[in-house]
N, C-alpha and C. Protein backbone atom coordinates (compact mmCIF):
# COMPACT_ATOMS: atom_id res chain seq x y z
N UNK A 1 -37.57 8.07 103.08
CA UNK A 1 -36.29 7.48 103.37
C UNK A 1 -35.99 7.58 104.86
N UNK A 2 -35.95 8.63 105.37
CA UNK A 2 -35.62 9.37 107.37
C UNK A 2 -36.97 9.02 107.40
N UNK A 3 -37.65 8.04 107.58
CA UNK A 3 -38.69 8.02 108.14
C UNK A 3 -39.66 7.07 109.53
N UNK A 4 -38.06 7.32 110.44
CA UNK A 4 -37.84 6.69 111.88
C UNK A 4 -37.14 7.44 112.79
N UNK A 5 -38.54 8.08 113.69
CA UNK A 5 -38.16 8.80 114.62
C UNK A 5 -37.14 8.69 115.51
N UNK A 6 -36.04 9.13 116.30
CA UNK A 6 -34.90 8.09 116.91
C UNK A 6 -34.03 9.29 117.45
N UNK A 7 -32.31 8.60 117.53
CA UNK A 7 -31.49 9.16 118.11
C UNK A 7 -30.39 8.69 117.06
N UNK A 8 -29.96 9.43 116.53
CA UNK A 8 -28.65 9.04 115.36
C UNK A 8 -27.50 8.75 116.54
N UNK A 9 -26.92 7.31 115.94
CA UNK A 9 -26.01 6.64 116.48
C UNK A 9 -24.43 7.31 116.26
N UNK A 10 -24.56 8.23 115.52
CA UNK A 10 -23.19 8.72 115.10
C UNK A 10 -23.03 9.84 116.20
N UNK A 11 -24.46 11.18 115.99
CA UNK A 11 -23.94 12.36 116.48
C UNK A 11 -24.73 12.17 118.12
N UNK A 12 -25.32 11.46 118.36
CA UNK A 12 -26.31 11.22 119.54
C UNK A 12 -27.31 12.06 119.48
N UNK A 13 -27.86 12.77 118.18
CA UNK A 13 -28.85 13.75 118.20
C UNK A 13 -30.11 13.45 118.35
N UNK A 14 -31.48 13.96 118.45
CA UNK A 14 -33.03 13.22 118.13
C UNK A 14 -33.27 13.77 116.60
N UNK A 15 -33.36 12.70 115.81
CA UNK A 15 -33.34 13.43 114.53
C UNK A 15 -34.89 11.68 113.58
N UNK A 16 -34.78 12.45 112.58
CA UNK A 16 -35.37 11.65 111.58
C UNK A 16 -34.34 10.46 111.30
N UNK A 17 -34.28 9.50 111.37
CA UNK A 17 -32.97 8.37 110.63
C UNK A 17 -33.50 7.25 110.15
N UNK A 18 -32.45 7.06 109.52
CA UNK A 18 -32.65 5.98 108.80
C UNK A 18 -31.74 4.74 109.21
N UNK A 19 -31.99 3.47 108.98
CA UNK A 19 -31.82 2.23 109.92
C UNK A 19 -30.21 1.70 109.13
N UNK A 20 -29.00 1.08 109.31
CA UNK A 20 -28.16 0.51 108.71
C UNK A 20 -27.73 -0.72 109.41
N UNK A 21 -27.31 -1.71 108.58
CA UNK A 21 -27.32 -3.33 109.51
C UNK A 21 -26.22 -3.45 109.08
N UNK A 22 -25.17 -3.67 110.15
CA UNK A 22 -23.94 -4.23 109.99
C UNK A 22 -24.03 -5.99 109.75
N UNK A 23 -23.44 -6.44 109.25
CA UNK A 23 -22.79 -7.90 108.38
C UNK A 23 -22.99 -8.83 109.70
N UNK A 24 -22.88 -8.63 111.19
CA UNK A 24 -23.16 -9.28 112.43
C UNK A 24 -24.86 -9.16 112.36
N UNK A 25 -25.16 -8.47 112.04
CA UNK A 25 -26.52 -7.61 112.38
C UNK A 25 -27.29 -6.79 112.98
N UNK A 26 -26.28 -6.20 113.72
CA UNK A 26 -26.22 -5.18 114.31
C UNK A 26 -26.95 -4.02 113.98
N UNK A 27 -27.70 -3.70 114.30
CA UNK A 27 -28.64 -2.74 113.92
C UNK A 27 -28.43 -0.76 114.20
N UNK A 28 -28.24 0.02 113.21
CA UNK A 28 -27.55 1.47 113.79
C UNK A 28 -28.32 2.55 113.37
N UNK A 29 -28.50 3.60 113.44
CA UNK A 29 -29.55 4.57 112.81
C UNK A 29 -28.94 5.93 112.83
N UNK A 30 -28.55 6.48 111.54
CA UNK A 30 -28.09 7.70 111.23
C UNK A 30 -29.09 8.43 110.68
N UNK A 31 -28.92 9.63 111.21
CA UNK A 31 -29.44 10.89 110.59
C UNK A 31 -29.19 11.26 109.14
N UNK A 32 -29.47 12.36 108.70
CA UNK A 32 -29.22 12.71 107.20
C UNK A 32 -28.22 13.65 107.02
N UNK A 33 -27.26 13.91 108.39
CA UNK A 33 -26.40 14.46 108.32
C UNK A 33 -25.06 13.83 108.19
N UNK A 34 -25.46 12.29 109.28
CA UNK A 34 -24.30 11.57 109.05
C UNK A 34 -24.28 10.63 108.25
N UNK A 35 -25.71 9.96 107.28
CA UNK A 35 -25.23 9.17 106.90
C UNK A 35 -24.65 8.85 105.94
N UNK A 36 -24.14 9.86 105.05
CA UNK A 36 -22.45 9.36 104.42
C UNK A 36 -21.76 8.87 104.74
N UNK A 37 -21.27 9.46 106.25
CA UNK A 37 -20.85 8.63 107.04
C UNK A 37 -20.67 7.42 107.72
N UNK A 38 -22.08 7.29 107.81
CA UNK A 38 -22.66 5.87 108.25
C UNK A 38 -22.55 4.81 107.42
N UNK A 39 -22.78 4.92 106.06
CA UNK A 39 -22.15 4.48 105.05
C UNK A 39 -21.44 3.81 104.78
N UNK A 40 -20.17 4.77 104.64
CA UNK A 40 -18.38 4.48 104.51
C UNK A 40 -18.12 3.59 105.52
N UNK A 41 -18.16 4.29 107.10
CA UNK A 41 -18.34 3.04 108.44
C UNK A 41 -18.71 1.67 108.22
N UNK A 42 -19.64 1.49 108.14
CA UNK A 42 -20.06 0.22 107.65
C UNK A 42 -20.05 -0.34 106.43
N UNK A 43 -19.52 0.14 105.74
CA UNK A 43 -19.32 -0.60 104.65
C UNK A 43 -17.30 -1.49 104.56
N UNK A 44 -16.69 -0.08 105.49
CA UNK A 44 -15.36 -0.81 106.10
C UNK A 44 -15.11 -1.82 106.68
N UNK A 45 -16.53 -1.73 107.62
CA UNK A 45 -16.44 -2.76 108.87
C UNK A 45 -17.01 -4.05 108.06
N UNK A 46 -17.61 -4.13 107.23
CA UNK A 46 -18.37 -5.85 106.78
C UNK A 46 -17.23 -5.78 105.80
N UNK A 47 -16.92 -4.95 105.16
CA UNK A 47 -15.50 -5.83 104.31
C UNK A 47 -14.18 -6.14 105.28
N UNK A 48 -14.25 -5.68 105.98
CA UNK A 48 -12.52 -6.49 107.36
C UNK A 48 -13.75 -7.52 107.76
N UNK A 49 -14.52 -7.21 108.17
CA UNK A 49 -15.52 -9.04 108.67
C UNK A 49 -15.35 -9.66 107.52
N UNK A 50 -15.73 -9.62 106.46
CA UNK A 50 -15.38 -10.69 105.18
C UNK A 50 -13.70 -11.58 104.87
N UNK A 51 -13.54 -10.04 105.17
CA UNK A 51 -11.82 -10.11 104.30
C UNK A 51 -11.59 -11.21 106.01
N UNK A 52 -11.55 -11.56 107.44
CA UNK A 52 -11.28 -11.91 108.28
C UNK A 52 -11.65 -13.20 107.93
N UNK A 53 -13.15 -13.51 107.88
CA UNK A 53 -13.64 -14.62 107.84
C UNK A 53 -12.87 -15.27 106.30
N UNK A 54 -12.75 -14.86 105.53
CA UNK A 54 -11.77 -15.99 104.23
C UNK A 54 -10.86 -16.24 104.61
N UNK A 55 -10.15 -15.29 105.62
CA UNK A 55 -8.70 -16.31 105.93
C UNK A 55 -8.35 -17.14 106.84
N UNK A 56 -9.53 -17.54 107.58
CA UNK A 56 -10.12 -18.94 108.59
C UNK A 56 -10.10 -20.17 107.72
């Protein structure tokens, strides 16, 4: 699963992470510490991008 060497975008650490794509496509990489975190974050942010884009 952590199996991309890197810098977690949450804590700025060098850790093992794993990759998450925001709804733009934005590309982010959390550790296994934050990504619960990373998660919840993005999963907020593409539903206000959704919920934004229907009321265009």
């Amino acid at each position: 699963m952590f199996n991309l060497e890197g810098h977690c975008d949450w804590c700025r650490k060098p850790a093992m992470v794993l990759q998450h794509r925001y709804c733009d496509g934005a590309k982010y990489y959390a550790c296994v510490n934050c990504n619960d975190y990373a998660k919840i974050d993005i999963r907020a942010y593409n539903l206000a991008e959704m919920e934004q884009e229907n009321q265009k």
